[in-house]
Protein backbone atom coordinates (compact mmCIF):
# COMPACT_ATOMS: atom_id res chain seq x y z
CA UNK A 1 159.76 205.09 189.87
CA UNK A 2 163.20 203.21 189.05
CA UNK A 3 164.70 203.55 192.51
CA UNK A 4 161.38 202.56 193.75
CA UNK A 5 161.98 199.40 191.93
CA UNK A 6 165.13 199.16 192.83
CA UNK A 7 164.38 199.45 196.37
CA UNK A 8 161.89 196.76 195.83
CA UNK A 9 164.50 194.39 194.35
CA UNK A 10 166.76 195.17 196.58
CA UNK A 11 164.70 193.99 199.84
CA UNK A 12 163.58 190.79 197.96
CA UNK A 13 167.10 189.51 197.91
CA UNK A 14 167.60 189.94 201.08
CA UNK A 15 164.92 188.70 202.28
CA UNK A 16 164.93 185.46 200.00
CA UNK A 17 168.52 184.88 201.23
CA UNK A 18 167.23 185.35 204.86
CA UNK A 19 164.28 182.88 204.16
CA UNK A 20 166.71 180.89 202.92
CA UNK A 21 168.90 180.14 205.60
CA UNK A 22 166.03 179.81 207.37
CA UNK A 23 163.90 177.71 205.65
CA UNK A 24 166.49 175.67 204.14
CA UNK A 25 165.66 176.36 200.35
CA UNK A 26 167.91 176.86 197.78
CA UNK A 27 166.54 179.81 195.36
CA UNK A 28 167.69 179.20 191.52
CA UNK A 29 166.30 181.52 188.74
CA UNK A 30 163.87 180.09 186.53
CA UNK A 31 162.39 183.47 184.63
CA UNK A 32 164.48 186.16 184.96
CA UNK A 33 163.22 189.33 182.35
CA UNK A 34 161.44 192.35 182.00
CA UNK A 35 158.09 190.74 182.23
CA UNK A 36 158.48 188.35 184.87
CA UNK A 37 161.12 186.93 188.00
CA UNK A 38 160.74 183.40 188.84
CA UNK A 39 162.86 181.40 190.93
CA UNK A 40 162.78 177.53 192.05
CA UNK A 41 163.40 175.68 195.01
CA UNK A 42 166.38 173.73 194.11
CA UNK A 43 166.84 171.95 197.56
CA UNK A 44 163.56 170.20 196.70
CA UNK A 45 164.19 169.16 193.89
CA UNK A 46 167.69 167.41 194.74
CA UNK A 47 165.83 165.04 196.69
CA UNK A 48 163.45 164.30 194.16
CA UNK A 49 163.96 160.29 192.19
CA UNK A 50 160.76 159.58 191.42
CA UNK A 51 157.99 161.20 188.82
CA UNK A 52 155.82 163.02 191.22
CA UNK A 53 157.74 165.46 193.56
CA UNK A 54 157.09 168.95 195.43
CA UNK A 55 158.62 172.56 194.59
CA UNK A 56 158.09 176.10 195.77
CA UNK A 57 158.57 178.57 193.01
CA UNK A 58 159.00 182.06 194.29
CA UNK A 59 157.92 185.11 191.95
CA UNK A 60 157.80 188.74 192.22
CA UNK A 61 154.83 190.70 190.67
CA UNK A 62 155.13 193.72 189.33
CA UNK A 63 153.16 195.42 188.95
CA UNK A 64 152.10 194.50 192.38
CA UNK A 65 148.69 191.83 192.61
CA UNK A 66 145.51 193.14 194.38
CA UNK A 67 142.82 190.79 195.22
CA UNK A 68 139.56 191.82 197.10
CA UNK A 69 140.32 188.99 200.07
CA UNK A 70 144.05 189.85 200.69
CA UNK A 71 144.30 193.45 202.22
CA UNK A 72 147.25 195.23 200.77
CA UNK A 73 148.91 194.68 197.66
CA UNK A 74 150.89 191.37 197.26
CA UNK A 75 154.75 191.61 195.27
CA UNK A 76 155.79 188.50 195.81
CA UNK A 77 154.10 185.43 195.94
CA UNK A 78 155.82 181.70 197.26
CA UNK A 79 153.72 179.03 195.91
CA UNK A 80 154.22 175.15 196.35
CA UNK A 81 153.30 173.06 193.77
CA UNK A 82 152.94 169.07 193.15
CA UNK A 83 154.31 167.72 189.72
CA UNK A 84 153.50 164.29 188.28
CA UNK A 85 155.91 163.65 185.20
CA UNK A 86 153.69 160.82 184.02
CA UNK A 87 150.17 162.61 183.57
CA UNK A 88 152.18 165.86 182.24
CA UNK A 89 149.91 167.69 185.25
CA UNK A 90 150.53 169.55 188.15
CA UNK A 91 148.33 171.05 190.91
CA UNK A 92 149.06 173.45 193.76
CA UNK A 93 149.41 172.51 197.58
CA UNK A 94 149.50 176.40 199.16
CA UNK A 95 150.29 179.41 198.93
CA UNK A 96 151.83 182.42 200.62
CA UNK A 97 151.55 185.97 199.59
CA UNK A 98 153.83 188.94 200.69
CA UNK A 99 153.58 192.48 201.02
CA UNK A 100 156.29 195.50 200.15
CA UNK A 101 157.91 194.48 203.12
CA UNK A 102 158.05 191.18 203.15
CA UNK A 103 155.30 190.88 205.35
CA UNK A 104 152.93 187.67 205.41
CA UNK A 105 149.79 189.63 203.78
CA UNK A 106 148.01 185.95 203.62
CA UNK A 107 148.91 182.08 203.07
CA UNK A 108 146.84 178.85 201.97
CA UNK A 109 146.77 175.48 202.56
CA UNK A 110 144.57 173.88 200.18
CA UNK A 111 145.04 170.14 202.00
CA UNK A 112 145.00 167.86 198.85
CA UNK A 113 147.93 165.52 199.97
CA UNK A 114 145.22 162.92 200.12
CA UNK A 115 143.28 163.45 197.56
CA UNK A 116 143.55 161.12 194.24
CA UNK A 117 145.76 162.14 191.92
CA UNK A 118 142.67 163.48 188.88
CA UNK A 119 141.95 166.12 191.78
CA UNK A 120 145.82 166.56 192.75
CA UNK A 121 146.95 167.09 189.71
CA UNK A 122 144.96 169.50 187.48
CA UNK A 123 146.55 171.83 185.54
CA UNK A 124 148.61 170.50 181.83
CA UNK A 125 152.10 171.77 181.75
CA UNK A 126 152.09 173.30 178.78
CA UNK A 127 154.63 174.86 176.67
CA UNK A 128 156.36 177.87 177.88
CA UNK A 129 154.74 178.16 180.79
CA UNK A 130 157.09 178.07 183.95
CA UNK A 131 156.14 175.00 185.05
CA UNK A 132 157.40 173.36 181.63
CA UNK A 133 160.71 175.33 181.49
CA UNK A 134 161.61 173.94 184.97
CA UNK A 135 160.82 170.22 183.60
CA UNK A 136 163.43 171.49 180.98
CA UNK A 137 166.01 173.13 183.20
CA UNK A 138 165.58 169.32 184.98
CA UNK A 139 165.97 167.76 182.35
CA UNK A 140 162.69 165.16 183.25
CA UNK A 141 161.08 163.45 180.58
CA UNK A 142 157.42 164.46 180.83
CA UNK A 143 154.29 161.79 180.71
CA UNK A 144 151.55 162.27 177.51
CA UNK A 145 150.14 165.24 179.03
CA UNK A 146 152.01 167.29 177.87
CA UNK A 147 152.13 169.16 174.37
């Protein structure tokens, strides 16, 4: 069981320093414990001036996610998300799961760059969630949404 997660581990990093290179983003930990292993986009966030902005967040899942759609189970999941400091809300643009070997098991696009921002934006960042330690580890002041 322990070198099994160990193997697992050990094939993520590669292959998030591989999609790295390749996809020009810079992987920083957010969440790094027992329970969970979360890393951010960095590279995005550099570019970022504003109070709305893009950001992949990488996480591995273990144990592993099943859903009746995706076939295979899913260990890592890349997710890109839109934040908008001044509503305290963020929503999420798509989404690409992975499989034990790093294999695309399926991806979404859920097309609301056009959409206003009550639909764009729709989940709070609350407290202690990841989305509100990465404000932190900013250091952006968050809008009156959040608590």
């Amino acid at each position: 069981m322990k070198l099994t997660a160990a193997l697992i581990i050990v094939l993520f990093v590669g292959t998030v320093s591989a999609n790295a290179q390749s996809e020009y983003l810079k992987w920083k930990p957010l969440v790094i414990n027992q329970k969970q292993r979360i890393w951010y986009d960095a590279s995005s966030i550099d570019t970022s001036k504003g109070t709305k902005f893009d950001v992949w967040i990488l996480q591995m899942h273990q144990p592993p996610l099943t859903f009746n759609e995706i076939h295979g189970k899913v260990y890592r999941s890349k997710t890109q998300y839109c934040v908008d400091l001044n509503s305290g809300k963020y929503g999420i643009l798509r989404v690409v799961y992975y499989g034990v070997t790093n294999n695309v098991l399926y991806n979404f696009d859920y097309h609301i760059d056009n959409y206003p921002d009550n639909l764009k934006y729709t989940y709070p960042i609350v407290d202690n969630n990841f989305m509100s330690k990465l404000i932190k580890k900013l250091n952006k002041p968050t809008g009156k949404g959040t608590k």
